[in-house]
PDB file of N, CA and C in Angstrom:
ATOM      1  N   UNK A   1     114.529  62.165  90.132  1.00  0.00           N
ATOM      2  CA  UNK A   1     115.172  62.391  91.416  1.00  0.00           C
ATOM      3  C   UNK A   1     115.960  63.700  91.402  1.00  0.00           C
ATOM      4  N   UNK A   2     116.506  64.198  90.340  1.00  0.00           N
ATOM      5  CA  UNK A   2     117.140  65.043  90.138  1.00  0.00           C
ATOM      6  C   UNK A   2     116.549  66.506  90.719  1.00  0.00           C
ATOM      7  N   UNK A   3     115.475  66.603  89.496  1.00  0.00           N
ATOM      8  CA  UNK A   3     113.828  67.580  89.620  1.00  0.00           C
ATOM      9  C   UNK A   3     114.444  67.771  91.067  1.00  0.00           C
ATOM     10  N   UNK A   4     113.903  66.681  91.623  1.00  0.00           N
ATOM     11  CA  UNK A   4     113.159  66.919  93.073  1.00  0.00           C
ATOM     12  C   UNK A   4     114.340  67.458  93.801  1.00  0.00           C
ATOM     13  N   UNK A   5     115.856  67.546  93.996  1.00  0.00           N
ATOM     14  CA  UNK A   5     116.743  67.894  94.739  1.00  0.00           C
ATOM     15  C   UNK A   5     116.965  69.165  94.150  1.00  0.00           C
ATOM     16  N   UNK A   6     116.653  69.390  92.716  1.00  0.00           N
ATOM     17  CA  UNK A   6     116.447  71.084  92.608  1.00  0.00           C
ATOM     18  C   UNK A   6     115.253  71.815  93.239  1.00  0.00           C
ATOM     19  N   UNK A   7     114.119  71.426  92.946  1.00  0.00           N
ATOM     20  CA  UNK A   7     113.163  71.906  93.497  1.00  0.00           C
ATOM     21  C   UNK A   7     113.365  72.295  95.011  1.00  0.00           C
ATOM     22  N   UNK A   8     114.164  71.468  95.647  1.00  0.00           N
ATOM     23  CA  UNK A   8     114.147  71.138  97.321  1.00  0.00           C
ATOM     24  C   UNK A   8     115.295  72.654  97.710  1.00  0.00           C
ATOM     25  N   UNK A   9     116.207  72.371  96.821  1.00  0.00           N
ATOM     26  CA  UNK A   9     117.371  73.445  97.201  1.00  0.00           C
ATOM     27  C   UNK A   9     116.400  74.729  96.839  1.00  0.00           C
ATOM     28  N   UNK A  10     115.527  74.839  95.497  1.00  0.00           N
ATOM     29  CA  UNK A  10     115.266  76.402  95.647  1.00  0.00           C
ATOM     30  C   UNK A  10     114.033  76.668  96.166  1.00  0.00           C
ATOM     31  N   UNK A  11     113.542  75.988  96.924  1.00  0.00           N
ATOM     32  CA  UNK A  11     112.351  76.315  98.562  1.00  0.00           C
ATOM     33  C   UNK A  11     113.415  76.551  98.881  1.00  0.00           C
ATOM     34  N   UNK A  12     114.356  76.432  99.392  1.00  0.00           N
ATOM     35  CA  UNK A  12     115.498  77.153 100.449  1.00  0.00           C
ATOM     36  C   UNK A  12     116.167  78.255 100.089  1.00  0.00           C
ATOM     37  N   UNK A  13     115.714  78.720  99.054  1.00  0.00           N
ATOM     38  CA  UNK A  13     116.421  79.765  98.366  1.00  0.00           C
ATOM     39  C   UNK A  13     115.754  80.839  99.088  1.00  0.00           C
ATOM     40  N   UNK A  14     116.363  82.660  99.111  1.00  0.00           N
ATOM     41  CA  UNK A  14     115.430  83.597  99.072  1.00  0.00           C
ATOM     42  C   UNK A  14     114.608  84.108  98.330  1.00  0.00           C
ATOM     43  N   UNK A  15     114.835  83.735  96.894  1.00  0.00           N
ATOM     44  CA  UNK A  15     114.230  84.006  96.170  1.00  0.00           C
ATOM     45  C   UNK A  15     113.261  83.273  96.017  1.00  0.00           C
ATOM     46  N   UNK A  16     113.009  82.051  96.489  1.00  0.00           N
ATOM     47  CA  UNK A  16     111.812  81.575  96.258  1.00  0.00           C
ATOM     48  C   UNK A  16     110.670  81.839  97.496  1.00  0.00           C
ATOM     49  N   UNK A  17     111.226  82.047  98.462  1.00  0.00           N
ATOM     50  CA  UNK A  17     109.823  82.990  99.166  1.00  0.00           C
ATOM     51  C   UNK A  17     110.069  84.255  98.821  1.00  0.00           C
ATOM     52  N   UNK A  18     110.284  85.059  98.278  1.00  0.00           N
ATOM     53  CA  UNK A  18     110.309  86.312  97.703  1.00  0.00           C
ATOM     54  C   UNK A  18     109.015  85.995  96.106  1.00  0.00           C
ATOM     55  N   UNK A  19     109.346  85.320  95.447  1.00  0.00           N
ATOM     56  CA  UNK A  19     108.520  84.775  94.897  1.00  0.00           C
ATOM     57  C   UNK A  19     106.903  84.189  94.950  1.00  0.00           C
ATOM     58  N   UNK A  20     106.861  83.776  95.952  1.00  0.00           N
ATOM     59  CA  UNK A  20     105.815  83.126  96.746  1.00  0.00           C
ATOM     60  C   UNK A  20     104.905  84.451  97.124  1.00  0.00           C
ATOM     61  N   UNK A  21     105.918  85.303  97.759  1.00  0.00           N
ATOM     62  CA  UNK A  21     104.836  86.277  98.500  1.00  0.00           C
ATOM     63  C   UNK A  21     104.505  87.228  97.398  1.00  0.00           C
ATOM     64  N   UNK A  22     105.319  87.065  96.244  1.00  0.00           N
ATOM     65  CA  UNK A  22     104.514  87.949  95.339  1.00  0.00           C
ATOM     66  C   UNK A  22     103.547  87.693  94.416  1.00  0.00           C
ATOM     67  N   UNK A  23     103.792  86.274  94.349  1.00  0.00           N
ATOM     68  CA  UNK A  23     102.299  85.703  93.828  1.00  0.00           C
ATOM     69  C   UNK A  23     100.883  85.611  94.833  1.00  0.00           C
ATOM     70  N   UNK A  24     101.346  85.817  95.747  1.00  0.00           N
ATOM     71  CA  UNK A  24     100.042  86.022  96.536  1.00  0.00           C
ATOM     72  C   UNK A  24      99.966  87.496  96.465  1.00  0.00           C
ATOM     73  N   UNK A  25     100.592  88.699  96.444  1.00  0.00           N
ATOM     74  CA  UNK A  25      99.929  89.854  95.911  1.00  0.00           C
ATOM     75  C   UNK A  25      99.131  89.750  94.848  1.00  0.00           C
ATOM     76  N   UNK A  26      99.529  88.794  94.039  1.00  0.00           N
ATOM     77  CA  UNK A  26      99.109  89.072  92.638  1.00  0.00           C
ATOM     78  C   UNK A  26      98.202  88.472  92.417  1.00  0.00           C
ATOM     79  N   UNK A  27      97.687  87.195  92.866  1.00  0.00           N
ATOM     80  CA  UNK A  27      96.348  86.779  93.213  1.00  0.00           C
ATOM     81  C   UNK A  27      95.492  87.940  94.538  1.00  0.00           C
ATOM     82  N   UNK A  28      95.766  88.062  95.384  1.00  0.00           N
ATOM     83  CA  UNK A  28      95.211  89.189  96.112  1.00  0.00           C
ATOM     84  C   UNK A  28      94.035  90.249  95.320  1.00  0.00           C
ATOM     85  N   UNK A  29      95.463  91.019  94.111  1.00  0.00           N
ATOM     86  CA  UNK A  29      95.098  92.194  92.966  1.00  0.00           C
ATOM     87  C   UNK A  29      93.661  91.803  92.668  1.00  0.00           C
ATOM     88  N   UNK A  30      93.894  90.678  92.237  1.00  0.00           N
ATOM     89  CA  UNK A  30      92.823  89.850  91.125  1.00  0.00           C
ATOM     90  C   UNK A  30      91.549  89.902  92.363  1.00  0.00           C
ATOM     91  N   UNK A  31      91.531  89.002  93.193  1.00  0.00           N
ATOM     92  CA  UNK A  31      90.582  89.210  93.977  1.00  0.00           C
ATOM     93  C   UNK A  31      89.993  90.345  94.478  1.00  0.00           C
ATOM     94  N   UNK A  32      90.820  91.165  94.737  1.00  0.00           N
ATOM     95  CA  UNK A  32      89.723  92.125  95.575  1.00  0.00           C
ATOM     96  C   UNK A  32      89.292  93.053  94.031  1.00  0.00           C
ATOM     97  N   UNK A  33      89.963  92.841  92.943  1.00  0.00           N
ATOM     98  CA  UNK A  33      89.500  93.758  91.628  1.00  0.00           C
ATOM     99  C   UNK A  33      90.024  95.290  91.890  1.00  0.00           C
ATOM    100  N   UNK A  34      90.758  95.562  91.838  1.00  0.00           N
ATOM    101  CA  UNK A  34      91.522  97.155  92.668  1.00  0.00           C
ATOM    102  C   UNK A  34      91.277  98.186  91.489  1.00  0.00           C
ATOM    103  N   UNK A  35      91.022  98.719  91.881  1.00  0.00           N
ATOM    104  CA  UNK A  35      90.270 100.121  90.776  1.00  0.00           C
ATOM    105  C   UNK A  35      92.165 100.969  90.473  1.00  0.00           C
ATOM    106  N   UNK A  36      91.885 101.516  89.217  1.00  0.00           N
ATOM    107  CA  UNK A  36      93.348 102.037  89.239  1.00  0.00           C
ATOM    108  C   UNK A  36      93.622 102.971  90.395  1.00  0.00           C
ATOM    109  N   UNK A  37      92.703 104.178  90.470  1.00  0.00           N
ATOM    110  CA  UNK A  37      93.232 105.077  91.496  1.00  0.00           C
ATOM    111  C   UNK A  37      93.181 104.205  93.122  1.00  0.00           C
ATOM    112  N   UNK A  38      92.627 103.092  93.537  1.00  0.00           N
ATOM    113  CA  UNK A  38      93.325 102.191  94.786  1.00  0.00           C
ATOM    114  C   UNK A  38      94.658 101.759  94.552  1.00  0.00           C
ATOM    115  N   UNK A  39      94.829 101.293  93.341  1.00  0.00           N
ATOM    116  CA  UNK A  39      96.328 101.220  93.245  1.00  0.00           C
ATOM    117  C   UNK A  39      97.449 102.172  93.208  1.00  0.00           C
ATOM    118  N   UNK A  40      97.087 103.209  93.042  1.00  0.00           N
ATOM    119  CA  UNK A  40      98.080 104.319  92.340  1.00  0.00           C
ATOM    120  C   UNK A  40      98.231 104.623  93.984  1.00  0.00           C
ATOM    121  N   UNK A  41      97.193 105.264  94.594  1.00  0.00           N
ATOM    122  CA  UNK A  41      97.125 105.493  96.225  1.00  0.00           C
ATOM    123  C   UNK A  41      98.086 104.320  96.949  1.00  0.00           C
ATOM    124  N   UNK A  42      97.783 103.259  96.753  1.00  0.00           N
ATOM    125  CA  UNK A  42      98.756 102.016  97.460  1.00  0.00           C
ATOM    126  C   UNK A  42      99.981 102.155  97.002  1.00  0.00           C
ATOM    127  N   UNK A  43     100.679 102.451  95.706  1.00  0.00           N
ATOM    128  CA  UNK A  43     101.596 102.952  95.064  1.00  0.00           C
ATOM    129  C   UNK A  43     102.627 103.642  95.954  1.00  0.00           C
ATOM    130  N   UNK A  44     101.883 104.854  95.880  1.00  0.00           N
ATOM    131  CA  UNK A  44     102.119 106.454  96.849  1.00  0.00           C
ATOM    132  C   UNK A  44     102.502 105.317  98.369  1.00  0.00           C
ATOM    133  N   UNK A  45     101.461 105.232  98.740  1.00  0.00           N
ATOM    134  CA  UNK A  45     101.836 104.987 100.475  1.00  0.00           C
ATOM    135  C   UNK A  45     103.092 103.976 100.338  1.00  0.00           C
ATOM    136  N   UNK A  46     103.291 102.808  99.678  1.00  0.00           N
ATOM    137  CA  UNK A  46     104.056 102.117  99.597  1.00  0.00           C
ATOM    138  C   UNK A  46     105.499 102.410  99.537  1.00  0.00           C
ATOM    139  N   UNK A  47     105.723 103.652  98.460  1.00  0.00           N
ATOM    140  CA  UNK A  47     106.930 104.009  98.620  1.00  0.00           C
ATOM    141  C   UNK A  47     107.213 105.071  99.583  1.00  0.00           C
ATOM    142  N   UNK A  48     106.152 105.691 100.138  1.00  0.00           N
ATOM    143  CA  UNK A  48     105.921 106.632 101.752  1.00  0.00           C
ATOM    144  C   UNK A  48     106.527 105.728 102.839  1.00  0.00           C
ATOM    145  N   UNK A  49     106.478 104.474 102.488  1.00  0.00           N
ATOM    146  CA  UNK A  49     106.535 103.740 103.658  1.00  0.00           C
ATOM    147  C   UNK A  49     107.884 103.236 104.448  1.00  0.00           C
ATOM    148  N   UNK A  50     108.926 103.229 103.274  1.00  0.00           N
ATOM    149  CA  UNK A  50     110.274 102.613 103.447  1.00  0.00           C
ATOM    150  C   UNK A  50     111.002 104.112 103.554  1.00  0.00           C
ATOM    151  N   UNK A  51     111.486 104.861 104.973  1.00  0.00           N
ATOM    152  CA  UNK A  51     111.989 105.829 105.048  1.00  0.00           C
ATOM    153  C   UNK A  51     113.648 105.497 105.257  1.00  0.00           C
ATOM    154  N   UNK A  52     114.751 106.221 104.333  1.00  0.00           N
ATOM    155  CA  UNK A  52     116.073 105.838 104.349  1.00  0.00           C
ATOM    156  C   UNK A  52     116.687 106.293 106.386  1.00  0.00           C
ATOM    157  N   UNK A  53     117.618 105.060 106.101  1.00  0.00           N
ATOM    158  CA  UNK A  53     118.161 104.970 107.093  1.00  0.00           C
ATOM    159  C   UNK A  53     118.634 106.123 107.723  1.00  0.00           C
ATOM    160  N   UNK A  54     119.062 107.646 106.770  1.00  0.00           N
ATOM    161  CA  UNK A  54     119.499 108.677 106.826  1.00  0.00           C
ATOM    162  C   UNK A  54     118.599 109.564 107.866  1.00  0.00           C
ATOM    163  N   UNK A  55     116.812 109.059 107.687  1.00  0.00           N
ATOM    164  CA  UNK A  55     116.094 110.239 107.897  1.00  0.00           C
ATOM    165  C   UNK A  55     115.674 110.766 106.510  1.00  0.00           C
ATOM    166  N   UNK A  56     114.799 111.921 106.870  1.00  0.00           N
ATOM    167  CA  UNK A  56     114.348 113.198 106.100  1.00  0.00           C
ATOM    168  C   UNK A  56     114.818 114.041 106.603  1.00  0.00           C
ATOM    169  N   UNK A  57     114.955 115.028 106.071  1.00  0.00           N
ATOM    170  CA  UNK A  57     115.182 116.952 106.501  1.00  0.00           C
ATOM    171  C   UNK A  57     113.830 117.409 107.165  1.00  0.00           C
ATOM    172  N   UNK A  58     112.387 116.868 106.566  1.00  0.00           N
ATOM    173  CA  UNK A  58     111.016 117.060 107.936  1.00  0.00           C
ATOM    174  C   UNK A  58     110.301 115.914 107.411  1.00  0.00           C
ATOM    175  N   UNK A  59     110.404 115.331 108.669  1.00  0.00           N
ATOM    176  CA  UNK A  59     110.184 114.258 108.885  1.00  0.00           C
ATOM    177  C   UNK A  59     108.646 114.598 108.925  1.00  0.00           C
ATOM    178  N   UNK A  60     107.843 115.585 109.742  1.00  0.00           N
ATOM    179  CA  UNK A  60     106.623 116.199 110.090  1.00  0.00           C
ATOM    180  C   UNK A  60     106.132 116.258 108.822  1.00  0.00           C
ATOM    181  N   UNK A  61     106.844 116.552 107.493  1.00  0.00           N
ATOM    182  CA  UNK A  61     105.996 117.149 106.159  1.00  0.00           C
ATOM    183  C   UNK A  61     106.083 115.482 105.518  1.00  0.00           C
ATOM    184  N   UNK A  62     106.738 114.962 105.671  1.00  0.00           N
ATOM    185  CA  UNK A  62     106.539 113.615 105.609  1.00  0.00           C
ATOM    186  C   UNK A  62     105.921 112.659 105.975  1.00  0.00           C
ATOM    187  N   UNK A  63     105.381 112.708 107.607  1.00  0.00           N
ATOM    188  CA  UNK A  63     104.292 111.928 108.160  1.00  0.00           C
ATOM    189  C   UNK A  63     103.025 112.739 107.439  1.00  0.00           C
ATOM    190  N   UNK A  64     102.729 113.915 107.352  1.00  0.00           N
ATOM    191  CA  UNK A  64     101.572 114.412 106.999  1.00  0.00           C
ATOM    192  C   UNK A  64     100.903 114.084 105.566  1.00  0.00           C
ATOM    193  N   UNK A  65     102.036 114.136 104.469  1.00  0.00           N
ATOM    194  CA  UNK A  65     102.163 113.333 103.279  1.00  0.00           C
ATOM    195  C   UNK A  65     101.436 112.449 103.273  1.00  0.00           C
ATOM    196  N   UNK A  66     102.189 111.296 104.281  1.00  0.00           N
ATOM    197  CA  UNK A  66     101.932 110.175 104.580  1.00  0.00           C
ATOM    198  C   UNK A  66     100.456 110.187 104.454  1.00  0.00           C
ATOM    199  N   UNK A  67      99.819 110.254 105.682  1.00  0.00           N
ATOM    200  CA  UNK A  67      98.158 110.709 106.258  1.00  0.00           C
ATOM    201  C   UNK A  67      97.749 111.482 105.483  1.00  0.00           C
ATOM    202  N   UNK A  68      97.895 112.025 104.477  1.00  0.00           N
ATOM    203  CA  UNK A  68      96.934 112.547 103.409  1.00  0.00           C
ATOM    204  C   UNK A  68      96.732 111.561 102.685  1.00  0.00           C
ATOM    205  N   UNK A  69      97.804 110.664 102.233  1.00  0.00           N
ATOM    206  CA  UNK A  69      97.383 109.442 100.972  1.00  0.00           C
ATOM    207  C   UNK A  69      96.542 108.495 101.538  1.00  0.00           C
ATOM    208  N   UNK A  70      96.688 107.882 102.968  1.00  0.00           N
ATOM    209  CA  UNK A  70      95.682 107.285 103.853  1.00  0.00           C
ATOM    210  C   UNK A  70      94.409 107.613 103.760  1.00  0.00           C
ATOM    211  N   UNK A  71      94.195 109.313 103.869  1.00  0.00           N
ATOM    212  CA  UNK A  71      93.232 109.636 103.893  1.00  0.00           C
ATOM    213  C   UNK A  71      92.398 109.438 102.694  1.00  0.00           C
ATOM    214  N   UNK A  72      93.243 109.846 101.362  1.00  0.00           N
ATOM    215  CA  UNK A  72      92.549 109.846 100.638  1.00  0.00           C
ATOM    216  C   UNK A  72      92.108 108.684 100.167  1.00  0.00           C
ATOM    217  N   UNK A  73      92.878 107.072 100.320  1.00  0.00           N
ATOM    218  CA  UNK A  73      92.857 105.948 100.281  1.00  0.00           C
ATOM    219  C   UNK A  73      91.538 105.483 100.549  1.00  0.00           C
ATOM    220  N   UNK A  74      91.175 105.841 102.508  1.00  0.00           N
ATOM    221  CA  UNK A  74      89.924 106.007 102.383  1.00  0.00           C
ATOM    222  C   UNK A  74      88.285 106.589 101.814  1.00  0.00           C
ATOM    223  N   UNK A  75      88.782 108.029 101.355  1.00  0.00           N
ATOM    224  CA  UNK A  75      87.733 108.588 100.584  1.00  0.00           C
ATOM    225  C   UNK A  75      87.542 107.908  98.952  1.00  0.00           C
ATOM    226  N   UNK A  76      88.445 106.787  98.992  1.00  0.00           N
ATOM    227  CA  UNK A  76      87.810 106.564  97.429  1.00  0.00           C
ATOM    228  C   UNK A  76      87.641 104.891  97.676  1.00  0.00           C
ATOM    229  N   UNK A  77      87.684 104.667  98.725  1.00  0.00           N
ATOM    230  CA  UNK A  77      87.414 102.960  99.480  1.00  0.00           C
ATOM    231  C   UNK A  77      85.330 103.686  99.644  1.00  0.00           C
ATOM    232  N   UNK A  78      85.256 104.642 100.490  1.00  0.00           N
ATOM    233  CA  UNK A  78      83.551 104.923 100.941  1.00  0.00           C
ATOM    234  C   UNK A  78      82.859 106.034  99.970  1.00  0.00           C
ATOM    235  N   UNK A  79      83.822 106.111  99.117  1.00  0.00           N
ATOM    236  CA  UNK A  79      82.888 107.058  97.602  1.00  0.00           C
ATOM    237  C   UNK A  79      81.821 105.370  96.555  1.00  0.00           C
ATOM    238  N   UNK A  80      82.510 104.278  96.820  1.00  0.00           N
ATOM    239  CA  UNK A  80      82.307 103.012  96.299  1.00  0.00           C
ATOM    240  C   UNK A  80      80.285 103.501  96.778  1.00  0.00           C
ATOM    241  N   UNK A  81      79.214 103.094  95.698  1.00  0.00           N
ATOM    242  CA  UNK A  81      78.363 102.462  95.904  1.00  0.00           C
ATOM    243  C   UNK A  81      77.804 101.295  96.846  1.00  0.00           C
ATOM    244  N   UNK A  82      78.195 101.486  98.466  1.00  0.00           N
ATOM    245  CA  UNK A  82      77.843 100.281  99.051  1.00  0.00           C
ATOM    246  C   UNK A  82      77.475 100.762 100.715  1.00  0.00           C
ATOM    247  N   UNK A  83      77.591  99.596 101.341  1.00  0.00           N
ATOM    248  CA  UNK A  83      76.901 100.114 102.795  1.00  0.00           C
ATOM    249  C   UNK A  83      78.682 100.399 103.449  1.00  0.00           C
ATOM    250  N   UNK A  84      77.907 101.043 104.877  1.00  0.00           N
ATOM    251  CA  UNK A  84      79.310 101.399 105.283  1.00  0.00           C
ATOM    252  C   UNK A  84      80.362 100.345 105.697  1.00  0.00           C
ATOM    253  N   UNK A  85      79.287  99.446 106.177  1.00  0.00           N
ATOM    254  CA  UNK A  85      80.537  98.150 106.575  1.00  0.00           C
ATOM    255  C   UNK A  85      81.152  97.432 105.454  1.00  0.00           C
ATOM    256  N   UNK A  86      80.806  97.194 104.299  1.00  0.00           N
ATOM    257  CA  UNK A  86      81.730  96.781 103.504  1.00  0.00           C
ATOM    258  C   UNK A  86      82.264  97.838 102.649  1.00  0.00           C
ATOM    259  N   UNK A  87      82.131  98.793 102.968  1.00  0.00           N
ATOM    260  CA  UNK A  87      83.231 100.195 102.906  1.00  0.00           C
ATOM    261  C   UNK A  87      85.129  99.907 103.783  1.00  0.00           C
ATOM    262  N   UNK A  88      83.930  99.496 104.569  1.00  0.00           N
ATOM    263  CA  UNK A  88      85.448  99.409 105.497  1.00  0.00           C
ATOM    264  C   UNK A  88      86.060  97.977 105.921  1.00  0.00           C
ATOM    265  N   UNK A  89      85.346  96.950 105.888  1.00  0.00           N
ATOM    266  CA  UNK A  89      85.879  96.269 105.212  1.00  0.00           C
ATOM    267  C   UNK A  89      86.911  95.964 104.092  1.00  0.00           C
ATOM    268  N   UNK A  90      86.334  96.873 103.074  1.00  0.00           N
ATOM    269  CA  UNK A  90      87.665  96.683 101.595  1.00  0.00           C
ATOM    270  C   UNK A  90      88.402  97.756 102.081  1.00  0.00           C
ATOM    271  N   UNK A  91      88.132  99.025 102.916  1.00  0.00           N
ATOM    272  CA  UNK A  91      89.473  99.514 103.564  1.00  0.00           C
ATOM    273  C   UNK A  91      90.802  98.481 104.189  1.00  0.00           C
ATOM    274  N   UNK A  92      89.894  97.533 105.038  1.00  0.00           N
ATOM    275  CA  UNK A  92      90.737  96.743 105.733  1.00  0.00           C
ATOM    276  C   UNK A  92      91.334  95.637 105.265  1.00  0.00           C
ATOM    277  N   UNK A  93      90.509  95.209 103.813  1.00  0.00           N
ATOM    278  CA  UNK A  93      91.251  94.393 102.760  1.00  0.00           C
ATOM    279  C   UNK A  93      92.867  94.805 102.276  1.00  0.00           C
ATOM    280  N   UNK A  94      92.275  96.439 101.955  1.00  0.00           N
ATOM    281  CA  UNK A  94      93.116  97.188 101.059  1.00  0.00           C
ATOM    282  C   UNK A  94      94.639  97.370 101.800  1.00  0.00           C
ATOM    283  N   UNK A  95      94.374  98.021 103.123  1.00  0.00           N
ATOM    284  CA  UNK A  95      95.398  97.945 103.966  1.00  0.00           C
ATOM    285  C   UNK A  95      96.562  96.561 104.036  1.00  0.00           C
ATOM    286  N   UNK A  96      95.468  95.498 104.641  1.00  0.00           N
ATOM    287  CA  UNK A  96      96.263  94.488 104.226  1.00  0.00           C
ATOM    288  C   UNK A  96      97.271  93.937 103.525  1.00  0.00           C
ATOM    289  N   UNK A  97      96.018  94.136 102.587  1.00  0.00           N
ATOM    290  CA  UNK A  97      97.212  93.871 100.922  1.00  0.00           C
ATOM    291  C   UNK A  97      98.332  94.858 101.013  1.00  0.00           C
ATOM    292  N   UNK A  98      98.306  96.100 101.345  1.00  0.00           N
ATOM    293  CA  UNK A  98      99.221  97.143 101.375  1.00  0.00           C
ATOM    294  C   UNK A  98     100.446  96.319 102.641  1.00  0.00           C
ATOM    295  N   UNK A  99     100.372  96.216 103.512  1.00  0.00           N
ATOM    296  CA  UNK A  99     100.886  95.492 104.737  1.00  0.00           C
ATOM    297  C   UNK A  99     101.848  94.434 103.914  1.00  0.00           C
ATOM    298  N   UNK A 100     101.240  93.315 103.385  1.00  0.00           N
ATOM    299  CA  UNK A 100     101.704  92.290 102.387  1.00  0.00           C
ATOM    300  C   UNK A 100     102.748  93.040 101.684  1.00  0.00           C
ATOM    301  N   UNK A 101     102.437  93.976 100.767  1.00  0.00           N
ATOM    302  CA  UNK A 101     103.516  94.474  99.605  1.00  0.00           C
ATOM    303  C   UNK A 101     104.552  95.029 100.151  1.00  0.00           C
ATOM    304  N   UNK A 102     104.602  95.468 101.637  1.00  0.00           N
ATOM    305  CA  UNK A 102     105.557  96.667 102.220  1.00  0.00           C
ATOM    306  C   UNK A 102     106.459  95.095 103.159  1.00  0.00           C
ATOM    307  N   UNK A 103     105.821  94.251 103.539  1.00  0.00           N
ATOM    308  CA  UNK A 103     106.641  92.884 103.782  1.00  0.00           C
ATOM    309  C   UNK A 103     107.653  92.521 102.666  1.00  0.00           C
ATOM    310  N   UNK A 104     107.119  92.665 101.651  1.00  0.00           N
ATOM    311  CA  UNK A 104     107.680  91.859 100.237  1.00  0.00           C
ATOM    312  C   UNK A 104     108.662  92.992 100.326  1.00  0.00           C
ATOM    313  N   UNK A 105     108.354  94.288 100.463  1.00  0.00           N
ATOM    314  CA  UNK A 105     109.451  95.373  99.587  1.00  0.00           C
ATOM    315  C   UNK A 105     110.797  95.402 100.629  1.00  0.00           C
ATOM    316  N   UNK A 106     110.606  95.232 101.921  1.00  0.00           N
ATOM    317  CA  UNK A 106     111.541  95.067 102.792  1.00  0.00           C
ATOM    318  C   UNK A 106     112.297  93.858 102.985  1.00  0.00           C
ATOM    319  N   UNK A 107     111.397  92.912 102.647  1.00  0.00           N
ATOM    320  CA  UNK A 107     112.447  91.548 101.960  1.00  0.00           C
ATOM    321  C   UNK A 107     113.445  92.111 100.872  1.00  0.00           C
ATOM    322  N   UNK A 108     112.827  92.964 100.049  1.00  0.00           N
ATOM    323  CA  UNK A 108     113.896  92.630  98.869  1.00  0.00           C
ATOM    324  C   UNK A 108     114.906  93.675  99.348  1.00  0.00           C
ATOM    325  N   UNK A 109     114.431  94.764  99.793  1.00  0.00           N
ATOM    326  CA  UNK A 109     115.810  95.617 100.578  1.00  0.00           C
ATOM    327  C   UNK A 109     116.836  94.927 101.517  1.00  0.00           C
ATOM    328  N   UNK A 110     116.644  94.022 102.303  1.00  0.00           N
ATOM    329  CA  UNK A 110     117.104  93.010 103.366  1.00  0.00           C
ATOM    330  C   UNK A 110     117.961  92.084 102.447  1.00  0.00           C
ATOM    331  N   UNK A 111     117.577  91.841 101.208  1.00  0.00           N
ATOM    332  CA  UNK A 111     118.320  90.578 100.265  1.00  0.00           C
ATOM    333  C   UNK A 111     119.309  91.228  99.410  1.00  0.00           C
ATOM    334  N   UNK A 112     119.150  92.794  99.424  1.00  0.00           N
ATOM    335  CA  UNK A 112     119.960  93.541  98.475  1.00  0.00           C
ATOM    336  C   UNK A 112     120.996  94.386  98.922  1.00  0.00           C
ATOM    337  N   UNK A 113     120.838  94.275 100.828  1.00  0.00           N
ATOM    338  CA  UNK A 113     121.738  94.340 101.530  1.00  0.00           C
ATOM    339  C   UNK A 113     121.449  96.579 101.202  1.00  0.00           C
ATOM    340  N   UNK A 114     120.206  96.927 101.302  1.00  0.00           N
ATOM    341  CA  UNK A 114     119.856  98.210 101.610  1.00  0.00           C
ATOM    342  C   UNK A 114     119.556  98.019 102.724  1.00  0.00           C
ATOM    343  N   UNK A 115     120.316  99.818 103.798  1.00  0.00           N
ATOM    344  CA  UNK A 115     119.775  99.608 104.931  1.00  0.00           C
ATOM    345  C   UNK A 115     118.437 100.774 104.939  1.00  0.00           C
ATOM    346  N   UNK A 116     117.063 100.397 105.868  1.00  0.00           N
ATOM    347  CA  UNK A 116     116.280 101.411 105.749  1.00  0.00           C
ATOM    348  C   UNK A 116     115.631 101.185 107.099  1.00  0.00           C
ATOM    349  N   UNK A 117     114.192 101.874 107.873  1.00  0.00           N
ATOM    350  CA  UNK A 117     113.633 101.762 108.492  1.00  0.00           C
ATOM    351  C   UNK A 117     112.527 101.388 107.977  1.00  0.00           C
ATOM    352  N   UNK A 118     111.513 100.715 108.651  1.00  0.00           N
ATOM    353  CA  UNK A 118     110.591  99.495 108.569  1.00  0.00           C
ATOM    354  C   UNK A 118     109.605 100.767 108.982  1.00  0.00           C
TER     355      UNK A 118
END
């Protein structure tokens, strides 16, 4: 009985959906099989993604940044051996999963009491 009233309090915890959603990245990884340079690219955009509350000094050399790693994200999603639709498909996997991790990373900024833009 005990177990179970711990277990119960830490589902209510933040840390335990913080937890949760990162084991589903991490099964995600596994599934789609992510080549290093998809990861390193998801890497890049990921931390592109959380801009400080402050701003940048150019914001313009920063979106462009941005859209180059996208870009290149894609050129190594349709360099893959396959037809075009499941080219873009695992683009739209990849994104996803990217979507997922930038949820998780703004949880943990939100729990650590950082302020940033989404």
């Amino acid at each position: 009985m005990r177990t179970i009233r711990h277990w119960e309090r830490m589902r209510q915890s933040a840390m335990f959906e913080l937890c949760q959603g990162m084991h589903q990245i991490s099964l995600q990884f596994v599934r789609l099989q992510l080549s290093f340079e998809e990861y390193t690219i998801m890497k890049v955009l990921l931390l592109l993604s959380t801009v400080p509350k402050d701003g940048l000094k150019s914001q313009a050399a920063f979106e462009e940044m941005r859209a180059n790693y996208i870009k290149e994200l894609k050129k190594m999603v349709t360099k893959c051996p396959s037809n075009s639709g499941q080219s873009w498909q695992r683009f739209y996997q990849l994104t996803k999963l990217l979507d997922s991790m930038h949820d998780c990373e703004v949880f943990v900024l939100r729990v650590s009491g950082v302020r940033c833009d989404e």
